[in-house]
PDB file of N, CA and C in Angstrom:
ATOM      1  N   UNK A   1      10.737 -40.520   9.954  1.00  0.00           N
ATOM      2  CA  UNK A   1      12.151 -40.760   9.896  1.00  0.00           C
ATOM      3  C   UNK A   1      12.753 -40.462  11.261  1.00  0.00           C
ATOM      4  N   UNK A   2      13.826 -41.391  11.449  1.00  0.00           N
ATOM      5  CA  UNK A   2      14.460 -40.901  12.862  1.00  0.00           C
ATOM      6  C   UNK A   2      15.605 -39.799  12.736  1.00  0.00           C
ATOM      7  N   UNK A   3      15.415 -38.789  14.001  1.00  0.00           N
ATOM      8  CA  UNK A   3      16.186 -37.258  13.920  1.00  0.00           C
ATOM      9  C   UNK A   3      17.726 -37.354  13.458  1.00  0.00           C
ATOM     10  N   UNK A   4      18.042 -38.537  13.427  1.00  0.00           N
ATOM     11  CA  UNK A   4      19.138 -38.938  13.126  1.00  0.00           C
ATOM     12  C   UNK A   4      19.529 -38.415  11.665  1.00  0.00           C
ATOM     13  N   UNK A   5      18.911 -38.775  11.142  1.00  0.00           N
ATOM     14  CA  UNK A   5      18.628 -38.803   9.499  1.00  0.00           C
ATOM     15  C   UNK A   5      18.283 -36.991   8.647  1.00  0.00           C
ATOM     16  N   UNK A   6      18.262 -36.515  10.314  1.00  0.00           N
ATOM     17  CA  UNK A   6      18.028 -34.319   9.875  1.00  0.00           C
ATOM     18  C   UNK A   6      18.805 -34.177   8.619  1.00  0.00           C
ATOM     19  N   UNK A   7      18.461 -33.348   7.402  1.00  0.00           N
ATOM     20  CA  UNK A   7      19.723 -33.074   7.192  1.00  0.00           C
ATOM     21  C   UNK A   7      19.302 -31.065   6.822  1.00  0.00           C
ATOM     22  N   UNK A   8      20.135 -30.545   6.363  1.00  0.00           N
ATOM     23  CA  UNK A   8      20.207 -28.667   5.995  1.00  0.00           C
ATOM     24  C   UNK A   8      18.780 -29.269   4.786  1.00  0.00           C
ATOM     25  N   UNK A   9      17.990 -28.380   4.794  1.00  0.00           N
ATOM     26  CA  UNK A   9      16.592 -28.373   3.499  1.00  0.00           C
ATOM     27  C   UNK A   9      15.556 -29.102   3.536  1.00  0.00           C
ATOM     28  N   UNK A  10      15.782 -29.723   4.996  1.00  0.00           N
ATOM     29  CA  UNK A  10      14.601 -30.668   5.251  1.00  0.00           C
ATOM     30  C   UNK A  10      13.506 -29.636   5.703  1.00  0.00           C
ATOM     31  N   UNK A  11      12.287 -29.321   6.069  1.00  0.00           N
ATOM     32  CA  UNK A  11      11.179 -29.081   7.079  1.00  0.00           C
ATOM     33  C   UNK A  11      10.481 -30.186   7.774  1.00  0.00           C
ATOM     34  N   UNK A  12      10.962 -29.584   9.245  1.00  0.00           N
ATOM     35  CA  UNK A  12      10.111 -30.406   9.989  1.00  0.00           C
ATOM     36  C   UNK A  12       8.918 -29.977  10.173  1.00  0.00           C
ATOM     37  N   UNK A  13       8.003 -31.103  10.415  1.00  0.00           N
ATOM     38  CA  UNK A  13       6.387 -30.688  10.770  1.00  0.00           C
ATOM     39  C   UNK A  13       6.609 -30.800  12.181  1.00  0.00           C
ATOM     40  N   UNK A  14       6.264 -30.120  13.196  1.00  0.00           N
ATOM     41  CA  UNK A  14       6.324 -30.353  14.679  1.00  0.00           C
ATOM     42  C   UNK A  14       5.106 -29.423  15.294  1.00  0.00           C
ATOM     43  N   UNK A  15       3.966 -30.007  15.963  1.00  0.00           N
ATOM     44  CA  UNK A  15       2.983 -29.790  16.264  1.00  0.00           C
ATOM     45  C   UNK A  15       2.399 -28.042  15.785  1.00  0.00           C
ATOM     46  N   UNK A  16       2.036 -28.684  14.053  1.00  0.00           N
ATOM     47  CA  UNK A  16       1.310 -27.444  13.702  1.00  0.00           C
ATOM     48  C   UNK A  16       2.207 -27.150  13.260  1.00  0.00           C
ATOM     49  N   UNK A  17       3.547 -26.477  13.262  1.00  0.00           N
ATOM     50  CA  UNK A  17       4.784 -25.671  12.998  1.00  0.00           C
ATOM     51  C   UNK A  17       5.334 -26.279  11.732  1.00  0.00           C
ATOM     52  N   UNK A  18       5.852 -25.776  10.578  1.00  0.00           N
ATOM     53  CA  UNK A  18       6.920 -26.217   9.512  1.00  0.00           C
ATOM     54  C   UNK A  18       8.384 -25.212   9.953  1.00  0.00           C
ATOM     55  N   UNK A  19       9.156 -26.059  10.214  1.00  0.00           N
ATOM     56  CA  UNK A  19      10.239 -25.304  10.484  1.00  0.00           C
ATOM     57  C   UNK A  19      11.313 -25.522   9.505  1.00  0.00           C
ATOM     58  N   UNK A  20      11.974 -24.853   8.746  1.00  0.00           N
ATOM     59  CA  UNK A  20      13.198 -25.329   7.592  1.00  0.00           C
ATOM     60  C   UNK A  20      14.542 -25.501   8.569  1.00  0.00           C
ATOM     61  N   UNK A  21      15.177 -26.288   8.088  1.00  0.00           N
ATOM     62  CA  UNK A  21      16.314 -26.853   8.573  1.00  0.00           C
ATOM     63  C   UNK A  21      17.857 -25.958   7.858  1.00  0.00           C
ATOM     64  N   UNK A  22      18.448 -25.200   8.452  1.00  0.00           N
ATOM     65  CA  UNK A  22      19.434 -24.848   7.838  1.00  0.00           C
ATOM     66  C   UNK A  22      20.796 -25.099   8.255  1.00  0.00           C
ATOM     67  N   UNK A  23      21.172 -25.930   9.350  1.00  0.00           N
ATOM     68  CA  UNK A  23      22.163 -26.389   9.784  1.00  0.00           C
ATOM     69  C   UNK A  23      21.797 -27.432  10.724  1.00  0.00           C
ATOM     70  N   UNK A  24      22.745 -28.697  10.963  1.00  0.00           N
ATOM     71  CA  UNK A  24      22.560 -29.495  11.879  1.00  0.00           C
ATOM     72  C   UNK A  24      23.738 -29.802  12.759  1.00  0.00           C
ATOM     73  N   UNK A  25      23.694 -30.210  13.963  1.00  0.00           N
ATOM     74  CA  UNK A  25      25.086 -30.341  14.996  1.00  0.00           C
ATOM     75  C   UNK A  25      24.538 -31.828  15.409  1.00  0.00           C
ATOM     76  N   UNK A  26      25.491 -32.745  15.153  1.00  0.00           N
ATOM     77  CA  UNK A  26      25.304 -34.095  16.049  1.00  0.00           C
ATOM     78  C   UNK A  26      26.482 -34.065  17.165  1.00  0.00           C
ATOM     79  N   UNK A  27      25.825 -34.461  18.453  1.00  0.00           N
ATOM     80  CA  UNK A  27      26.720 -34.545  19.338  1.00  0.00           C
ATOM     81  C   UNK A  27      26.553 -36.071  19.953  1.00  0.00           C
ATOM     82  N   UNK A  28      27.788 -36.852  19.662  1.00  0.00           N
ATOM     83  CA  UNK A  28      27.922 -38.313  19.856  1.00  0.00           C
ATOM     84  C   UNK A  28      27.430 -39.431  19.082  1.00  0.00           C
ATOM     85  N   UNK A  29      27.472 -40.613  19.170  1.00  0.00           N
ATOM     86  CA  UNK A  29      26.180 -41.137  18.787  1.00  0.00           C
ATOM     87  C   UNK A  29      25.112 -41.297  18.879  1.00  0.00           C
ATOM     88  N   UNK A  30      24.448 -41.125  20.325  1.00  0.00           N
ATOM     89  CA  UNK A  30      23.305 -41.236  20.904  1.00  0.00           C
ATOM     90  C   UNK A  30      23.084 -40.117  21.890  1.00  0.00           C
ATOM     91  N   UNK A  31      23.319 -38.930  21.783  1.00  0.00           N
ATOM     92  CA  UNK A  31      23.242 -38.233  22.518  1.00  0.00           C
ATOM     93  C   UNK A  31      22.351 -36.995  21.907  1.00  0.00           C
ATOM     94  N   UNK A  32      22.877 -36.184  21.125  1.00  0.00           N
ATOM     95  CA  UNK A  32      21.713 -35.302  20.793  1.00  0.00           C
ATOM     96  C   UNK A  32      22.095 -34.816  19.384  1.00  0.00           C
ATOM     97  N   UNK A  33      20.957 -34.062  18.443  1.00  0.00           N
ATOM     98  CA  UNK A  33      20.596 -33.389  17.356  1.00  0.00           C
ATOM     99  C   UNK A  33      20.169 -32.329  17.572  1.00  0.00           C
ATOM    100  N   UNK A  34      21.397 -31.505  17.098  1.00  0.00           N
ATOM    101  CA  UNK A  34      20.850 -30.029  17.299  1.00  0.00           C
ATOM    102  C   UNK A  34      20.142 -29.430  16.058  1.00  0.00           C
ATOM    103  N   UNK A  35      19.051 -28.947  15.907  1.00  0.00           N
ATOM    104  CA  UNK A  35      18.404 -28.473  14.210  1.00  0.00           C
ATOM    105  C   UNK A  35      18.705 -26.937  14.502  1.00  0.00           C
ATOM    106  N   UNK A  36      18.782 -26.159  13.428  1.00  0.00           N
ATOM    107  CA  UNK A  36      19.344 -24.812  13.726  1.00  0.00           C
ATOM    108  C   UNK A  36      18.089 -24.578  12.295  1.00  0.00           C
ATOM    109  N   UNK A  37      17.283 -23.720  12.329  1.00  0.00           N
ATOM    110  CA  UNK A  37      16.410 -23.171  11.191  1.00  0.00           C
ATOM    111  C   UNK A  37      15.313 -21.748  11.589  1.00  0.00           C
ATOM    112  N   UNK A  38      14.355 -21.839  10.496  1.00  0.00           N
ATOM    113  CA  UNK A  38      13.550 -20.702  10.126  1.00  0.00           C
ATOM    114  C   UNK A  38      12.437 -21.471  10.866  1.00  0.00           C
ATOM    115  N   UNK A  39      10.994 -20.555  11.225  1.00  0.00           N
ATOM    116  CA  UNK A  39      10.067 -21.291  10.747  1.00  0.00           C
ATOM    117  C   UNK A  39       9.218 -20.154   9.636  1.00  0.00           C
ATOM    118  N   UNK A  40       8.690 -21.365   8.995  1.00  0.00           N
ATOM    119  CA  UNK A  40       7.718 -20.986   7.843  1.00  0.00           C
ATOM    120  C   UNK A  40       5.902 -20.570   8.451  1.00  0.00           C
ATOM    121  N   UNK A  41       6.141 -19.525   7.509  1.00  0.00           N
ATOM    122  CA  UNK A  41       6.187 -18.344   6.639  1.00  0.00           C
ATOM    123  C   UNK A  41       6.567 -17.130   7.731  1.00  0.00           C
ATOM    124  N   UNK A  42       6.802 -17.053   8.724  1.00  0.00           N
ATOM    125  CA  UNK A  42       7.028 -15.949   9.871  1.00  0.00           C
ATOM    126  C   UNK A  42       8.361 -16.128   9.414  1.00  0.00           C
ATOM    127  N   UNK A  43       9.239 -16.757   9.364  1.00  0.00           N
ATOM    128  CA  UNK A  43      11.102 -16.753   9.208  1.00  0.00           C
ATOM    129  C   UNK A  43      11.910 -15.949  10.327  1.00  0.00           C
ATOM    130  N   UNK A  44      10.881 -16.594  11.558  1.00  0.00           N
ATOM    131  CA  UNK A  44      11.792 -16.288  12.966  1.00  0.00           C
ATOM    132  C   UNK A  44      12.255 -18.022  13.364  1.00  0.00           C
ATOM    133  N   UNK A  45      13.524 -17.588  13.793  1.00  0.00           N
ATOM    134  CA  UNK A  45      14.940 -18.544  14.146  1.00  0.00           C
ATOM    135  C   UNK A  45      14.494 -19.301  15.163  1.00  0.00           C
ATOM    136  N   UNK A  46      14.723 -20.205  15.261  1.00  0.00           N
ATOM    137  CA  UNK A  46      14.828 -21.163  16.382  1.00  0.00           C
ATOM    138  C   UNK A  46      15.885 -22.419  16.361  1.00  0.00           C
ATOM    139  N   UNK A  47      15.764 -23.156  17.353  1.00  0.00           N
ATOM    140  CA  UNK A  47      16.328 -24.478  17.440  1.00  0.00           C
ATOM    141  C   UNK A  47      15.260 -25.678  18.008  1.00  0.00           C
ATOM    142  N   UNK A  48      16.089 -26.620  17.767  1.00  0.00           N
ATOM    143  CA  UNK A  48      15.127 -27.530  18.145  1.00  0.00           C
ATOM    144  C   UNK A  48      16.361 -28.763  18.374  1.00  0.00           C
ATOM    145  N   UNK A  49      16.130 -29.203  20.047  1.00  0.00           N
ATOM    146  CA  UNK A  49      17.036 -30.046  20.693  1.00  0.00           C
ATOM    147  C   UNK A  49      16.764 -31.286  20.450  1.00  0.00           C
ATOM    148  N   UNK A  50      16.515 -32.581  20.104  1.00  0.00           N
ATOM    149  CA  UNK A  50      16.013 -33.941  19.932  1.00  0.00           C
ATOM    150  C   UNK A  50      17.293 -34.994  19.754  1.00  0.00           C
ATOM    151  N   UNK A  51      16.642 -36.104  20.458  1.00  0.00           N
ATOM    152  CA  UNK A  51      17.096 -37.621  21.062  1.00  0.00           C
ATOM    153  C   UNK A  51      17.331 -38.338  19.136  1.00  0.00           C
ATOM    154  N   UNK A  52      18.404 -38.559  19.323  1.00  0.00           N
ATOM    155  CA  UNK A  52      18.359 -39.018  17.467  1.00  0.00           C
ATOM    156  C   UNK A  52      17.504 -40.125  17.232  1.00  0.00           C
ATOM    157  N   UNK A  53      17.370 -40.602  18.378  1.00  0.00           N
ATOM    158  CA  UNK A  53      16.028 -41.873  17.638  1.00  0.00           C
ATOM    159  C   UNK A  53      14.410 -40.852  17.734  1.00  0.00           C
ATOM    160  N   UNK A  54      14.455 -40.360  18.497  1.00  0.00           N
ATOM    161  CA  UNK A  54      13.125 -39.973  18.326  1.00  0.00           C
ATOM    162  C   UNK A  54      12.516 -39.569  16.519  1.00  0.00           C
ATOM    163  N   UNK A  55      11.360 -40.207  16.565  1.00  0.00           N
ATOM    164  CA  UNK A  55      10.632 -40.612  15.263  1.00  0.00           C
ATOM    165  C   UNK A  55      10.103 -39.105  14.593  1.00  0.00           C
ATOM    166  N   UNK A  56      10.194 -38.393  13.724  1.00  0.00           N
ATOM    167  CA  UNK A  56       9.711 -36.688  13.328  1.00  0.00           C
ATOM    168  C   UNK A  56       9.324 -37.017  11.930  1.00  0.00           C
ATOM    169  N   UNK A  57       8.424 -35.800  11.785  1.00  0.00           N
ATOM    170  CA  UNK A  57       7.730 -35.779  10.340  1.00  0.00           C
ATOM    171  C   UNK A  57       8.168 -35.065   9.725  1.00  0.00           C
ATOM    172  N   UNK A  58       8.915 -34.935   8.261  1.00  0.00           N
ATOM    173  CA  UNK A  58       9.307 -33.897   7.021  1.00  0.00           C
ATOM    174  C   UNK A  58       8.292 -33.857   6.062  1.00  0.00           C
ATOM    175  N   UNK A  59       8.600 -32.621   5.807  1.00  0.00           N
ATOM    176  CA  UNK A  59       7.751 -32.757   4.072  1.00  0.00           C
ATOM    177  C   UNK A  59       9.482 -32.372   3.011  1.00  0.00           C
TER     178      UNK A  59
END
């Protein structure tokens, strides 16, 4: 799916990593996706910056 499409309860798969999604920030139309979450099973915080077309894997 394209990053566009993030939404709060998704997990992304991102190399090896499941990260849960608990907030999202769009800035523009084509400009950026901010993901605000956990990662799984450690439940240390991160972000994750991405191009809204760029293509990402959920479960």
């Amino acid at each position: 799916m394209k990053a566009s499409r993030l939404r709060k309860g998704h997990i992304l798969l991102h190399e090896g990593h499941a990260f849960r999604i608990t907030a999202i920030r769009k800035r523009g139309l084509r400009r950026t996706v901010t993901a605000f979450g956990f990662y799984v099973p450690s439940g240390a915080p991160g972000t994750y910056v991405l191009n809204p077309q760029h293509e990402v894997e959920t479960r």
